[in-house]
Protein backbone atom coordinates (compact mmCIF):
# COMPACT_ATOMS: atom_id res chain seq x y z
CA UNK A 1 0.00 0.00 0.00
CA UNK A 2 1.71 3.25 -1.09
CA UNK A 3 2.05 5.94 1.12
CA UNK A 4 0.86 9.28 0.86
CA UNK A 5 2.88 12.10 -0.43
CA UNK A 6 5.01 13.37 2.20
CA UNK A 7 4.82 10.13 4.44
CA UNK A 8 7.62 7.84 5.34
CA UNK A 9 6.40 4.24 4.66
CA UNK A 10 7.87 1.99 7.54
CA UNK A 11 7.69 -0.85 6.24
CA UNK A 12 8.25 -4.22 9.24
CA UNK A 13 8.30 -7.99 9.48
CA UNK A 14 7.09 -9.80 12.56
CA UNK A 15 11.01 -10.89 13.75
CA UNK A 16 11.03 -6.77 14.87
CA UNK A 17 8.32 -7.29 17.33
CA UNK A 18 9.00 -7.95 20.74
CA UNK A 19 8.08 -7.89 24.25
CA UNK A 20 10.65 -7.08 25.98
CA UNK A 21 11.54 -3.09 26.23
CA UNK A 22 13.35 -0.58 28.56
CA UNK A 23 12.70 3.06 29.93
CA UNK A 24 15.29 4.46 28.13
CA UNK A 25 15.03 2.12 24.98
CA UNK A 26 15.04 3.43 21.59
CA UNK A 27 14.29 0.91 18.37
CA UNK A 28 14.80 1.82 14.67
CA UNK A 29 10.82 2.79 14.94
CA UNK A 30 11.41 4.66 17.78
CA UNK A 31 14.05 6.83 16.31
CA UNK A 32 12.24 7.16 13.49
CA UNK A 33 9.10 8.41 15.43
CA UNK A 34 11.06 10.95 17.30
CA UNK A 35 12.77 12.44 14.15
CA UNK A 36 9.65 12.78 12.29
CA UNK A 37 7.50 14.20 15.27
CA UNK A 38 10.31 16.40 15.94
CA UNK A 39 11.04 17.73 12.30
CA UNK A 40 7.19 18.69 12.51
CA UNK A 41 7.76 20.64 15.43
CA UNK A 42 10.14 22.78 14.08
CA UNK A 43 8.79 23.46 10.88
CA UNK A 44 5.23 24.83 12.93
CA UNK A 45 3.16 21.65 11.75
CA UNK A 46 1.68 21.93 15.17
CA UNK A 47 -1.13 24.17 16.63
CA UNK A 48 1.04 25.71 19.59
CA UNK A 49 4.78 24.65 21.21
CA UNK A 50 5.03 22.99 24.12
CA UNK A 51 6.67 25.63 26.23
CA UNK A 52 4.16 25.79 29.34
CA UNK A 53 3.79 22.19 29.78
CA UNK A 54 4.44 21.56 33.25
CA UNK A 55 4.47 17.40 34.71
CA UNK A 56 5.00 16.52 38.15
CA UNK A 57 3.35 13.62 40.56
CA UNK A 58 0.57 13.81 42.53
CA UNK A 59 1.78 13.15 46.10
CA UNK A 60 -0.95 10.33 47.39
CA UNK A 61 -1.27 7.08 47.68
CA UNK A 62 -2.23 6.25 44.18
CA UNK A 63 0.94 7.57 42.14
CA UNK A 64 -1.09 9.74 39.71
CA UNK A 65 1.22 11.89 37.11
CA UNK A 66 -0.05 15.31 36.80
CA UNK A 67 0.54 17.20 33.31
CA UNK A 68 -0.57 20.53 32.72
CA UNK A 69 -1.40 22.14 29.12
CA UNK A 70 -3.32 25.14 28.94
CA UNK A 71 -3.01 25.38 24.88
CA UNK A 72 -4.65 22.50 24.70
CA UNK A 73 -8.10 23.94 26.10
CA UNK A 74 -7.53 27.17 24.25
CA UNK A 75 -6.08 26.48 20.65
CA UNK A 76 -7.78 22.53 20.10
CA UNK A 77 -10.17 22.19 17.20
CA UNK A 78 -13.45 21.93 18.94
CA UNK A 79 -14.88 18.50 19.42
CA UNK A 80 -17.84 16.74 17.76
CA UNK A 81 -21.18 16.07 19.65
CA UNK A 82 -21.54 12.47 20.14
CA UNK A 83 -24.60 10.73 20.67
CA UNK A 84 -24.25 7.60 21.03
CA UNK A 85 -20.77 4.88 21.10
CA UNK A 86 -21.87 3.71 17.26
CA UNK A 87 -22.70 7.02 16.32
CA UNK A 88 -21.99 6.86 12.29
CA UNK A 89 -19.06 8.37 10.68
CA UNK A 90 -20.05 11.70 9.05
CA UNK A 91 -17.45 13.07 5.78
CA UNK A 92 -18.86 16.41 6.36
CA UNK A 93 -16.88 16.58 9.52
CA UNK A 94 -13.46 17.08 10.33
CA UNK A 95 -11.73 13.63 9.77
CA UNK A 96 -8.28 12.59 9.56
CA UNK A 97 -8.11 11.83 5.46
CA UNK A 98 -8.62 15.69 5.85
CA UNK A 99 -5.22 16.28 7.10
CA UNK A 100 -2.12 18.08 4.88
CA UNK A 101 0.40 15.63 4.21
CA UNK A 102 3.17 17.73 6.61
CA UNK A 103 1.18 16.20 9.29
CA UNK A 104 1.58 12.63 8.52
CA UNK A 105 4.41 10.80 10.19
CA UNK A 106 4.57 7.46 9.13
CA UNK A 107 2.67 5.31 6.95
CA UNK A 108 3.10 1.51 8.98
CA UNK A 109 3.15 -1.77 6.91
CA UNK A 110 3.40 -5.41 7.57
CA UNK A 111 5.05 -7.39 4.88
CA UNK A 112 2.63 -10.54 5.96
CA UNK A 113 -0.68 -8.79 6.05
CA UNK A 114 -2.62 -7.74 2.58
CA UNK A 115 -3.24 -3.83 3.11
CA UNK A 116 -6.55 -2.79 1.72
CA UNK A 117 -5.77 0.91 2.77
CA UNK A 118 -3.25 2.63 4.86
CA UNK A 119 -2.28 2.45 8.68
CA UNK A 120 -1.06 5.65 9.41
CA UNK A 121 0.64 7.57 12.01
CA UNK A 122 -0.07 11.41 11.99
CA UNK A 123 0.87 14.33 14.57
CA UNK A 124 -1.73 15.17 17.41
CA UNK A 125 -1.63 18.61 15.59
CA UNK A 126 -3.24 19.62 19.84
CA UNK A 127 -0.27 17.44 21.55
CA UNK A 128 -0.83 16.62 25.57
CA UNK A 129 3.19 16.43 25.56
CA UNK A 130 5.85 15.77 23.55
CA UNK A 131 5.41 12.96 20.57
CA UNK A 132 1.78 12.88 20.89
CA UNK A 133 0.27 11.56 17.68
CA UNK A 134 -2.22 9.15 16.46
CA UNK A 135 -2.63 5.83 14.85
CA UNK A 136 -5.33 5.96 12.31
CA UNK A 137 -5.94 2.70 11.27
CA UNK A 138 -7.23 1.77 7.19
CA UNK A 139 -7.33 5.91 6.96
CA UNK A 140 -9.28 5.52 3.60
CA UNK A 141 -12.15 3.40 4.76
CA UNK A 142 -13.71 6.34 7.13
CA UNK A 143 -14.84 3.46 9.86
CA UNK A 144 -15.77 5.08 12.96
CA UNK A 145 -14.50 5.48 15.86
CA UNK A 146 -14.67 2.27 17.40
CA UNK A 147 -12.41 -1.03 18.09
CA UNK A 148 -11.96 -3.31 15.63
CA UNK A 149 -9.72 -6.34 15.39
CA UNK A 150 -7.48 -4.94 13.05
CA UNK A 151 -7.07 -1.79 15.08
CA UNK A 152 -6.47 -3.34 17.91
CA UNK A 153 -3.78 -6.04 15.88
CA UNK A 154 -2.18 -2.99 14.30
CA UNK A 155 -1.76 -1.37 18.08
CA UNK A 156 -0.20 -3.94 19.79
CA UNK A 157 1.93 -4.49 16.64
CA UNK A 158 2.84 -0.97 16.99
CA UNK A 159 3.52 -1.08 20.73
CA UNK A 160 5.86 -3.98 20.45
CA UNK A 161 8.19 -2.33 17.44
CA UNK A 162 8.99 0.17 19.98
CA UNK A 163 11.46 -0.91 22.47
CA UNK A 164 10.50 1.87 25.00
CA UNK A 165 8.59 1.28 27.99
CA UNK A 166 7.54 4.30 28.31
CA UNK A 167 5.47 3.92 24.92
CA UNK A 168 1.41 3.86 25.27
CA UNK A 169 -1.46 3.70 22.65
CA UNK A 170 -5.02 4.68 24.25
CA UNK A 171 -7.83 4.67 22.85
CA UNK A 172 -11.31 6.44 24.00
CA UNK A 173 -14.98 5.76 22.64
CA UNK A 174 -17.89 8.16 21.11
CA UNK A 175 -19.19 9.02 24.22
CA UNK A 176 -16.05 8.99 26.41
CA UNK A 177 -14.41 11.95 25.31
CA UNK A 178 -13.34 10.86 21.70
CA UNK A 179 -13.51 14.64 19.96
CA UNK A 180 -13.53 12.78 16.07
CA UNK A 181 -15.60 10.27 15.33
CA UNK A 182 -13.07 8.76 12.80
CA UNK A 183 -11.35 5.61 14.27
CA UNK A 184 -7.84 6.61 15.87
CA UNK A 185 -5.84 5.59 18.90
CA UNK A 186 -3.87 7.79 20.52
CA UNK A 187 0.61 7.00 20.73
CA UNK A 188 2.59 8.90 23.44
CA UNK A 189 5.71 8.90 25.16
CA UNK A 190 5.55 9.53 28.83
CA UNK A 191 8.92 8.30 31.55
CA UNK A 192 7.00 8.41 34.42
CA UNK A 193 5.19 5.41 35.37
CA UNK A 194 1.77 5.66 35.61
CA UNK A 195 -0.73 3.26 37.33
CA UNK A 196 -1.58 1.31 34.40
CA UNK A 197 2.17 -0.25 34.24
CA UNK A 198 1.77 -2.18 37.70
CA UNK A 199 -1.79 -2.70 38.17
CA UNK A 200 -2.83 -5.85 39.21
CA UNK A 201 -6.00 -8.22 38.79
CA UNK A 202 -7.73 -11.19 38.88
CA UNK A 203 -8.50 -13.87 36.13
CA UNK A 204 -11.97 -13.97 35.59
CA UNK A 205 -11.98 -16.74 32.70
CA UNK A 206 -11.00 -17.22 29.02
CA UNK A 207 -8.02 -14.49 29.12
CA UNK A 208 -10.23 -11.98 30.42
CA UNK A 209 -9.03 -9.96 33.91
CA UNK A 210 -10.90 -8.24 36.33
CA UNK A 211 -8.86 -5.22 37.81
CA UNK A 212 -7.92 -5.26 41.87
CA UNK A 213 -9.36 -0.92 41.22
CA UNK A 214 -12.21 0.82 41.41
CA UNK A 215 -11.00 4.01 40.04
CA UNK A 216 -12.42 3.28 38.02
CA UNK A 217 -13.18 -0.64 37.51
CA UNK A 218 -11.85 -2.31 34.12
CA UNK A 219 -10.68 -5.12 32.75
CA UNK A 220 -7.26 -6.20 31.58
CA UNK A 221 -5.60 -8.63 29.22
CA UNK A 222 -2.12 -10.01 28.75
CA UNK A 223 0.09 -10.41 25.91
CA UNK A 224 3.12 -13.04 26.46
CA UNK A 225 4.46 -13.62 22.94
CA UNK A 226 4.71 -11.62 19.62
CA UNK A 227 2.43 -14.91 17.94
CA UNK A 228 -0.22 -14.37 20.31
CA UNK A 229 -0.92 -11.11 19.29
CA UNK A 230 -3.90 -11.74 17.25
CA UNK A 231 -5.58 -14.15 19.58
CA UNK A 232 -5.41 -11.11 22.08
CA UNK A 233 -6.95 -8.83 19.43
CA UNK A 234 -9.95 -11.17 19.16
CA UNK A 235 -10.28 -11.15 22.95
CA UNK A 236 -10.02 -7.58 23.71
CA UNK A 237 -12.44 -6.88 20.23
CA UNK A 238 -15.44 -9.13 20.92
CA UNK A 239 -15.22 -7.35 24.58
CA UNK A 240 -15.15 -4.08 22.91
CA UNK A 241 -17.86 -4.80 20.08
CA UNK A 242 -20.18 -6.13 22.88
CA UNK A 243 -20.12 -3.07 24.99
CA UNK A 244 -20.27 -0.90 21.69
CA UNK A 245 -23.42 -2.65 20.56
CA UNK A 246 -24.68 -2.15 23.74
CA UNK A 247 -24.09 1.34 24.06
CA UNK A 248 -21.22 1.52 26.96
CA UNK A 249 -18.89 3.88 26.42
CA UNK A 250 -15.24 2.67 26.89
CA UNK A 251 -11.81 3.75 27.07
CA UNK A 252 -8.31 1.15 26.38
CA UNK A 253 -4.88 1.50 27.24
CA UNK A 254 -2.04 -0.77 25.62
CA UNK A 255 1.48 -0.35 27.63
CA UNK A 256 4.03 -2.45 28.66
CA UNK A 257 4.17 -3.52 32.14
CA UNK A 258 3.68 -6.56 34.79
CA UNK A 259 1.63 -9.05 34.85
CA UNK A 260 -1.94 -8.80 36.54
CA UNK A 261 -1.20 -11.89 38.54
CA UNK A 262 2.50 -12.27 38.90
CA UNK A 263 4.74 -9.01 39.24
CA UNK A 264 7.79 -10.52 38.52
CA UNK A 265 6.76 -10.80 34.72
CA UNK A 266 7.26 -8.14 32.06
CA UNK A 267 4.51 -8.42 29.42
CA UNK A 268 2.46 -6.12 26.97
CA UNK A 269 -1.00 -5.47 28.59
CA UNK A 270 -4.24 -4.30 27.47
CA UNK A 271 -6.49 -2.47 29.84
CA UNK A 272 -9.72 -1.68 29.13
CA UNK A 273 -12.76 0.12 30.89
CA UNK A 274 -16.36 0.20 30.67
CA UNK A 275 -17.50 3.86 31.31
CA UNK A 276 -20.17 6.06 32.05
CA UNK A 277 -21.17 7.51 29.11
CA UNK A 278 -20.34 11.66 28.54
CA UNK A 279 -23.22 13.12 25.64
CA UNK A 280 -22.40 16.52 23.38
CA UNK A 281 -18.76 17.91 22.89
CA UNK A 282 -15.78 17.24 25.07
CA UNK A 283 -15.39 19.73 27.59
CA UNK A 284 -12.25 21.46 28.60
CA UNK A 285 -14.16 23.35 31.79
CA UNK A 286 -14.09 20.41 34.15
CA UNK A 287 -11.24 20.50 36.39
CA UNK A 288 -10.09 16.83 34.40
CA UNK A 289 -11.87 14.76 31.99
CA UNK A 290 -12.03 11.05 32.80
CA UNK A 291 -10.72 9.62 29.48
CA UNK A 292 -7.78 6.83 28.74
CA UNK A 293 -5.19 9.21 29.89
CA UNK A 294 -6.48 9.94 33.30
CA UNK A 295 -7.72 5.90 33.62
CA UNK A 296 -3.92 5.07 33.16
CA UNK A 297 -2.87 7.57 35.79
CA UNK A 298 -1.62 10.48 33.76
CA UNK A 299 -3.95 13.15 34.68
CA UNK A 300 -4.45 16.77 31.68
CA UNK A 301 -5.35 19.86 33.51
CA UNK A 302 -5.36 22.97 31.81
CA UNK A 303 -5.28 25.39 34.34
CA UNK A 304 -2.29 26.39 37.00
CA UNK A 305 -4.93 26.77 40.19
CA UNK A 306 -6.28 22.66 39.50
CA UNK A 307 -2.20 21.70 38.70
CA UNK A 308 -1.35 23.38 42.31
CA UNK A 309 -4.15 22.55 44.39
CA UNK A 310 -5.53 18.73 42.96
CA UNK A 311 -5.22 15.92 45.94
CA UNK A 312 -5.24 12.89 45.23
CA UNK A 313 -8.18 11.79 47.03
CA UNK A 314 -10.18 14.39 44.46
CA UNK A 315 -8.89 12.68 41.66
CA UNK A 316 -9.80 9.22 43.09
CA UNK A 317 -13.34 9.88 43.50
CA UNK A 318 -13.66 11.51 40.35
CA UNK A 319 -12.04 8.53 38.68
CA UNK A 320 -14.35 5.99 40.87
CA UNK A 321 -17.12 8.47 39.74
CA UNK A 322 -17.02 7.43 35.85
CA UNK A 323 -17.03 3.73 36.47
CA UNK A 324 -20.37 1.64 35.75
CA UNK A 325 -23.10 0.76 39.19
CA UNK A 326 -21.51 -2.93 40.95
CA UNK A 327 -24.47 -3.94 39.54
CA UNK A 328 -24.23 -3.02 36.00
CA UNK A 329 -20.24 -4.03 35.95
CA UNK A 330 -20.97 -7.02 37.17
CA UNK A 331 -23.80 -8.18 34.69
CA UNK A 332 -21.08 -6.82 32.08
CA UNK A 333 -18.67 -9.24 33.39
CA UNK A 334 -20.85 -12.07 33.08
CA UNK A 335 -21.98 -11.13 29.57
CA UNK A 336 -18.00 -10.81 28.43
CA UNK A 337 -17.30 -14.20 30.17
CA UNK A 338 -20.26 -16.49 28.64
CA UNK A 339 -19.31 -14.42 25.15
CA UNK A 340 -15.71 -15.60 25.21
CA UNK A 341 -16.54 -19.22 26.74
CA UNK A 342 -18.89 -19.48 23.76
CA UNK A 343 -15.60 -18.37 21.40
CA UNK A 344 -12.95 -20.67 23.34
CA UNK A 345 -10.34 -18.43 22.28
């Protein structure tokens, strides 16, 4: 699949994938990333600079990473309404075939799959922080913005050709403060780590984890080896399509990290939480919106009196606050386990 003018095309094989990856690690994607994110910079692809970011932790019990941004409440396209989490994709909106070619990255290929249209990375032209972009998956077929398996293939595919720990893809649903209802996950760098690296769980059955948190309450999967990357795909997607269909707004996290069961193991994890759902435009008033960042533990502000006076028990609540009723999680829970008993993946 050729890539768009402008676009690097990184083309991989499945021996680059791995598990295994390192704070400080940099792969040939990596570096690759970093250049091309950072040559956009300079040439003013972006909306605004970076220069009053601010990132510290949130002293607490609960390690929460604080990052502050005011541009990105003042000079971010404004968001879509969204109705509902299958809400159908619009071309009269903003979408992300749309973009000018400066602002695509990379243009990702696997020499074993048959493309039908083009996986592409593209700047965040709004970043949270530094190397913010997204992963638009099939660009050309205008899907929208939900979870499908080979979104969720490409992602973890993605995750494991960088060797950097401190890489994450998140993802967040129509109705849990997606802004464009064109399918996208969201790639950033962050050193810190954040809750979502260590947190632990319980198996519930067939692959599927129940996390030990109610801030909010999710579910998690794990990803041992590169070959098992599409069996996790289908597990994490029929879990996703369910909850779509049924009108749950949801939000996903893919990092590297330890195991939900057993800490001493370093695998790829998938983390993903059923949410209330959030109707209209995405707001930038609220003191912090409850989206895939904040789930993971990397809390946005945008203004210096919540970055100075947020406590941790605050954000707690408000995190406990988006998560479904017990009741309704647990019905959820037995709904995802009798789907994937029926699958026997």
């Amino acid at each position: 699949m050729r890539a768009r003018l402008g676009a690097m095309a990184y083309i991989y094989t499945e021996n680059l994938l791995k598990i295994s990856a390192s704070r400080l690690g940099r792969s040939d994607f990596d570096e690759k990333f970093h250049a091309k994110w950072d040559a956009a910079m300079k040439a003013g692809v972006f909306r605004y600079d970076l220069s009053e970011v601010q990132r510290k932790p949130l002293e607490g019990p609960h390690g929460y990473q604080l990052l502050l941004n005011p541009k990105r409440a003042t000079d971010k396209r404004p968001g879509q309404s969204m109705q509902c989490v299958d809400q159908a994709f619009d071309n009269s909106k903003f979408h992300f075939g749309k973009v000018k070619p400066e602002e695509i990255l990379l243009t990702v290929e696997n020499v074993n799959r048959i493309a039908s249209a083009r996986d592409e990375v593209i700047i965040n032209a709004s970043p949270a922080d530094y190397g913010h972009s997204l992963l638009v998956p099939e660009v050309e077929k205008h899907l929208n913005q939900k979870l499908t398996e080979h979104a969720v293939s490409l992602a973890l595919e993605v995750i494991c050709l960088s060797s950097s720990s401190s890489f994450r893809i998140a993802f967040n649903s129509l109705c849990a403060y997606a802004s464009v209802n064109h399918q996208h996950l969201h790639c950033f760098y962050n050193e810190t780590a954040l809750f979502a690296d260590t947190v632990r769980g319980t198996h519930a059955q067939f692959g599927l984890y129940d996390l030990i948190s109610d801030a909010p309450h999710g579910y998690g999967f794990e990803l041992h080896e590169v070959k098992d990357i599409s069996r996790v795909a289908r597990l994490v997607t029929l879990c996703a399509k369910h909850m779509t269909e049924n009108n749950i707004a949801h939000c996903m996290v893919i990092c590297r990290g330890t195991s939900f069961v057993d800490p001493s193991k370093s695998i790829v994890k998938v983390l993903l939480w059923p949410c209330a759902k959030v109707l209209g435009p995405k707001r930038t008033d609220a003191v912090f919106n409850t989206a895939a960042f904040e789930m993971a533990g990397l809390i946005l502000l945008y203004d210096k009196k919540s970055y100075e006076t947020l406590t941790d028990e605050f954000a707690y609540e408000r995190l406990k606050g988006c998560s479904l009723s017990e009741c309704d999680f647990n019905q959820l829970t037995q709904q995802l386990v009798e789907l994937l008993r029926v699958q026997q993946l």
